[in-house]
Structure formats: structure tokens, C-alpha cells
C-alpha atoms as a PDB file:
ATOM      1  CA  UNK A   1       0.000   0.000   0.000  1.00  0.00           C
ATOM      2  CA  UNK A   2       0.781   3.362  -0.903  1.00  0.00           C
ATOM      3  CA  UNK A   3       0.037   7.446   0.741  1.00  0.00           C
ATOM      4  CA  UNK A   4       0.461  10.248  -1.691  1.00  0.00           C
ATOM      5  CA  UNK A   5       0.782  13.582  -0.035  1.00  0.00           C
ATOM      6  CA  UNK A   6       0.037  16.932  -2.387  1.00  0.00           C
ATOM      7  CA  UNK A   7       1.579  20.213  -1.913  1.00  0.00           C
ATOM      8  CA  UNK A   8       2.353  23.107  -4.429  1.00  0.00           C
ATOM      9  CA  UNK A   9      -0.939  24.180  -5.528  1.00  0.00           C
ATOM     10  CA  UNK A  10      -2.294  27.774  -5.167  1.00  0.00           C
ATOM     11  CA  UNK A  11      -3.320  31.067  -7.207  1.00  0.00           C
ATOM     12  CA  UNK A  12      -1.138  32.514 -10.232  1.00  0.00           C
ATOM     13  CA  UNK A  13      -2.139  34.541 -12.864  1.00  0.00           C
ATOM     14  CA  UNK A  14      -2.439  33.064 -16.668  1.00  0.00           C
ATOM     15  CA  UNK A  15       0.949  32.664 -18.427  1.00  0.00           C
ATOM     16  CA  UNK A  16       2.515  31.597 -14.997  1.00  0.00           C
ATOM     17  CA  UNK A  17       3.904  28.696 -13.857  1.00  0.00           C
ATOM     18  CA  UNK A  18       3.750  25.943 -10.465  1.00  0.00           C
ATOM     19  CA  UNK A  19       5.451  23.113  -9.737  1.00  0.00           C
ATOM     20  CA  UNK A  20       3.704  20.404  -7.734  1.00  0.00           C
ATOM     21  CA  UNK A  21       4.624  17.699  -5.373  1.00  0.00           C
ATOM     22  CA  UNK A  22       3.764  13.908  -4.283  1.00  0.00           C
ATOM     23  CA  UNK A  23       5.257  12.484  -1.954  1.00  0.00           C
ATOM     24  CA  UNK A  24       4.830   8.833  -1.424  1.00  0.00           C
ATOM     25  CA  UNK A  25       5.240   6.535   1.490  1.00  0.00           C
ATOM     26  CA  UNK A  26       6.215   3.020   1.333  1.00  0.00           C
ATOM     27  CA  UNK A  27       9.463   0.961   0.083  1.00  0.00           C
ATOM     28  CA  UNK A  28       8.235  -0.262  -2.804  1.00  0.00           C
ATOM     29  CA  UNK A  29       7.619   3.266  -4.776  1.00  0.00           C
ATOM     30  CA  UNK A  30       9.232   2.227  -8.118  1.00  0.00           C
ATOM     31  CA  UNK A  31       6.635  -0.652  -8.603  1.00  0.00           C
ATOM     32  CA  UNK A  32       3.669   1.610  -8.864  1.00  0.00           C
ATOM     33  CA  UNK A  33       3.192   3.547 -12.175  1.00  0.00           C
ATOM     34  CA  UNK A  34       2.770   7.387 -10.629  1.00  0.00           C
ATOM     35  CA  UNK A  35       0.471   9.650 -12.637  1.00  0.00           C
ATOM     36  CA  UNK A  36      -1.579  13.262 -11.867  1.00  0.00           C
ATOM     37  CA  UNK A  37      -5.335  13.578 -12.965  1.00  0.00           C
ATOM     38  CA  UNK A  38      -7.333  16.917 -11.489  1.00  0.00           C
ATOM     39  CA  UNK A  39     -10.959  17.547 -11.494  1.00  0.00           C
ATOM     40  CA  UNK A  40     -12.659  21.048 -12.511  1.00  0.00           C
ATOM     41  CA  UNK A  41     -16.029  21.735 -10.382  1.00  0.00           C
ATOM     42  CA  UNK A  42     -18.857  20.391 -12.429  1.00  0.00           C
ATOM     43  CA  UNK A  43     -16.664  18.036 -14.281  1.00  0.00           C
ATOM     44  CA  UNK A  44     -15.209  14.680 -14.443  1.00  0.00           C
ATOM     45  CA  UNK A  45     -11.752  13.671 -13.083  1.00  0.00           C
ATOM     46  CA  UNK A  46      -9.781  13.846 -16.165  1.00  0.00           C
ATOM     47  CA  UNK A  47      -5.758  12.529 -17.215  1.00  0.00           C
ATOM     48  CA  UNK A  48      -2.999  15.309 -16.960  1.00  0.00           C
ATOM     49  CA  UNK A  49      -0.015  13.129 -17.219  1.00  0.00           C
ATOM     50  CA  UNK A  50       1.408   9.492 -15.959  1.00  0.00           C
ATOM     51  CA  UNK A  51       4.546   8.455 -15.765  1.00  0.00           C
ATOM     52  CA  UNK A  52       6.521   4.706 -15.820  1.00  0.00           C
ATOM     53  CA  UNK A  53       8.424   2.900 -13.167  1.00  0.00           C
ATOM     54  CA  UNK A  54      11.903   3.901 -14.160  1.00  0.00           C
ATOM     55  CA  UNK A  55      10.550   7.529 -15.517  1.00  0.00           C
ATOM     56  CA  UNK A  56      11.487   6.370 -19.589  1.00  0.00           C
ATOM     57  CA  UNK A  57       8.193   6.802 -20.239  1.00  0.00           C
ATOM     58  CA  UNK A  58       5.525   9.659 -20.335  1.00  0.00           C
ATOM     59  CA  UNK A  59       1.951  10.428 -21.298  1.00  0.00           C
ATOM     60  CA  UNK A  60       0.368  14.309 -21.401  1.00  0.00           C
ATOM     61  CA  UNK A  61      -3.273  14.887 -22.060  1.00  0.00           C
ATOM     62  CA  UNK A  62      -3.703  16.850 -25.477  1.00  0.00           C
ATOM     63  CA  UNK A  63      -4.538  20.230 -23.640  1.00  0.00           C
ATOM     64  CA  UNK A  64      -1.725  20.200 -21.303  1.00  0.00           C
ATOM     65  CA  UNK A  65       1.565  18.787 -24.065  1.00  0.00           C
ATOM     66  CA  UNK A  66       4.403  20.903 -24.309  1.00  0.00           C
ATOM     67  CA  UNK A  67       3.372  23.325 -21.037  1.00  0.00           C
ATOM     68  CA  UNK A  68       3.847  20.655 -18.299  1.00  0.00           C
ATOM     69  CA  UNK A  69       5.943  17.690 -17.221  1.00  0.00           C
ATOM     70  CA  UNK A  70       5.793  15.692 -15.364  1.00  0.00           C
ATOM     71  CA  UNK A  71       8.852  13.789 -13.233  1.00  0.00           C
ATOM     72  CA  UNK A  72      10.079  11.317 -10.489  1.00  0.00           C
ATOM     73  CA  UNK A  73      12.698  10.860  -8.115  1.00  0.00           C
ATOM     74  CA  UNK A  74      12.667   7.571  -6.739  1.00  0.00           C
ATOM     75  CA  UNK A  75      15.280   7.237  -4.459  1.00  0.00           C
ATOM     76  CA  UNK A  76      13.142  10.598  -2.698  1.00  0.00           C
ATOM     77  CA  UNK A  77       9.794   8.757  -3.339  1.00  0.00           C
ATOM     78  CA  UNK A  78       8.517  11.933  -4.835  1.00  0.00           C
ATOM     79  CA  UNK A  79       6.871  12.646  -8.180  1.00  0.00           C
ATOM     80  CA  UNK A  80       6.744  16.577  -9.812  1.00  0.00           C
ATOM     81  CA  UNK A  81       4.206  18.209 -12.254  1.00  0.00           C
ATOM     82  CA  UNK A  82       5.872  21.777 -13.408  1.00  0.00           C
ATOM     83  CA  UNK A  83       2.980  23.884 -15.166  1.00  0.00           C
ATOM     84  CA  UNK A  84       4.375  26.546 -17.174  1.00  0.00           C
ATOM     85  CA  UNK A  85       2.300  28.899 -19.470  1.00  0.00           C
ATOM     86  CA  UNK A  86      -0.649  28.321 -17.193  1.00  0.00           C
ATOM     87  CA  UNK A  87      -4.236  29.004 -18.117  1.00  0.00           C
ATOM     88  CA  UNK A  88      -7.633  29.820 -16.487  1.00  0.00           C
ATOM     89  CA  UNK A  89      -9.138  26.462 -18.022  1.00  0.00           C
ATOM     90  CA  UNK A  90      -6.383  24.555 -15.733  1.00  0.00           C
ATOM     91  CA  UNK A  91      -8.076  25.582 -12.724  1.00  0.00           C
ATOM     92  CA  UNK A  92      -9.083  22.317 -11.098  1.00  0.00           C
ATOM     93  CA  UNK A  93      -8.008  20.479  -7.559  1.00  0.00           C
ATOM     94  CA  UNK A  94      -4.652  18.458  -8.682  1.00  0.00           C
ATOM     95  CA  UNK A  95      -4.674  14.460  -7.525  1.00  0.00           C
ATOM     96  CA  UNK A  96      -1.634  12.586  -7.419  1.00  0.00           C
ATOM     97  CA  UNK A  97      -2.403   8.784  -7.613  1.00  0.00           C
ATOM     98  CA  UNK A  98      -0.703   5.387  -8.521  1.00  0.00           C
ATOM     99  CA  UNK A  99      -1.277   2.590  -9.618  1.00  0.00           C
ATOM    100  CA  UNK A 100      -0.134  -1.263  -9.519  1.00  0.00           C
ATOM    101  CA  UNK A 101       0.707  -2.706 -13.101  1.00  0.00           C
ATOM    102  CA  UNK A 102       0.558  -0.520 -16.496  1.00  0.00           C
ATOM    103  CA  UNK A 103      -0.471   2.843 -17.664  1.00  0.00           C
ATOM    104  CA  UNK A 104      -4.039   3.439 -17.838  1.00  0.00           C
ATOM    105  CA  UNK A 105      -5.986   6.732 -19.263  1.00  0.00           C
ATOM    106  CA  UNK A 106      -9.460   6.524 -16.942  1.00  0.00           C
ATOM    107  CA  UNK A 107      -9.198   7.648 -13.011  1.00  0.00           C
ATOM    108  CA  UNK A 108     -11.377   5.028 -12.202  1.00  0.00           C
ATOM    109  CA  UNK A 109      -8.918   2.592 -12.603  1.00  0.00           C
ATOM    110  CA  UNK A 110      -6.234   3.973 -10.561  1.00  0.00           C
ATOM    111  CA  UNK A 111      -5.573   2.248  -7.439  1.00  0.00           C
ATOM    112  CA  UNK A 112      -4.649   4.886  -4.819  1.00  0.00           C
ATOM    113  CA  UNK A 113      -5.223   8.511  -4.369  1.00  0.00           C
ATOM    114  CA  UNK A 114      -3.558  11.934  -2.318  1.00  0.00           C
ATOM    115  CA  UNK A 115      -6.123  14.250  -1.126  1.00  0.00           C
ATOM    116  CA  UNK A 116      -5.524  17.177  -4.169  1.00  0.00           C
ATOM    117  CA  UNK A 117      -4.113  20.461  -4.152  1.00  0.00           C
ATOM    118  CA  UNK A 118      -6.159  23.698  -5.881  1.00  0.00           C
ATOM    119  CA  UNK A 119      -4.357  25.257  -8.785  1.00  0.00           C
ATOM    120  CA  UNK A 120      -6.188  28.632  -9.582  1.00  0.00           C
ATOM    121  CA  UNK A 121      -5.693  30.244 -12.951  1.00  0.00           C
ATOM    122  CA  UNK A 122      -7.066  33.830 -12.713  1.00  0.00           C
ATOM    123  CA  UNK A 123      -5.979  37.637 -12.786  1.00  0.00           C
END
């Protein structure tokens, strides 16, 4: 089993950047795929970015490619997301989660879960 812990989040104005954290608890990190999702009010959970056991490998969402990546560190136990050229639309609470076994694209399928940070986007 598996905590995620959030931090990073908070208000910047459009065209600015954040850089979140995870941190994870447990000794065997490196055999969960790692992987952020965030959730707008009204709206679905949705895929930001995931990211494989070794950190090789990477997936972005369409609306978020070539403005953030994301990044791990596992001998720290920590995964990033750096947000550059942020916009209002990526105002949502930011989850970090993982998951046992292969990438997947639907939250649902995720196995565990941090409690989410708020990312505001606004002037």
C-alpha cells in the first residue's frame, strides 16, 4: 500500500507557472506507475499526465503537451508536475495517484489517491 501527499498548488495569474509535489510513502515506490489527474467543479476527473516505473516513459493529455511535465525521483519517493504557461481552463483540484501494473488513461482505474491540491488560474 501506498500514501500520496500533495503540496504546491495555489493562485497565479495566466501565463505563470507551479510546480507540484507527491510524496509517497512506502518501500516499494518504483513498482507503482505514478500519474496526476485533477478535477474542474462540475466536471469529471480527467488525465494530466502518468509516468513509468523507471521515468522512460511519459503520457500528457492533449490540452496540457508541451506546457507541463511531469517527473520522479525515486530514491526521494517523490513525483513533480511543473505547469508553465498556465491558463484559467487549468483551474481544477490536482490528484496525485498510482497505480499497480501498467499505464491506464481513466481515473477510475487507478488504485490509490492523495487528497488534491487547488491550482487557480485567474488575474
Amino acid at each position: 500500500q501506498v500514501q500520496l501527499v500533495e503540496s504546491g498548488g495555489g493562485l497565479v495569474q495566466p501565463g505563470g507557472s507551479l510546480r507540484l509535489s507527491c510524496a509517497a510513502s512506502g518501500r516499494t515506490f518504483t513498482t507503482y506507475y505514478m500519474g496526476w489527474f485533477r478535477q474542474a467543479p462540475g466536471k469529471e476527473r480527467e488525465f494530466v499526465a502518468t509516468i513509468s516505473w523507471s521515468g522512460s516513459r511519459t503520457y500528457y493529455a492533449e490540452s496540457v503537451k508541451g506546457r507541463f511535465s511531469i517527473s520522479r525521483d525515486n530514491a526521494k519517493n517523490m513525483v513533480y508536475l511543473q505547469m508553465n504557461s498556465l491558463k484559467p481552463e487549468d483551474t481544477a483540484v490536482y490528484y496525485c495517484a498510482a497505480r499497480i501494473g501498467g499505464n491506464a488513461w481513466h481515473w477510475s482505474t487507478w488504485d490509490y489517491w492523495g487528497q488534491g491540491t487547488q491550482v487557480t488560474v485567474s488575474l
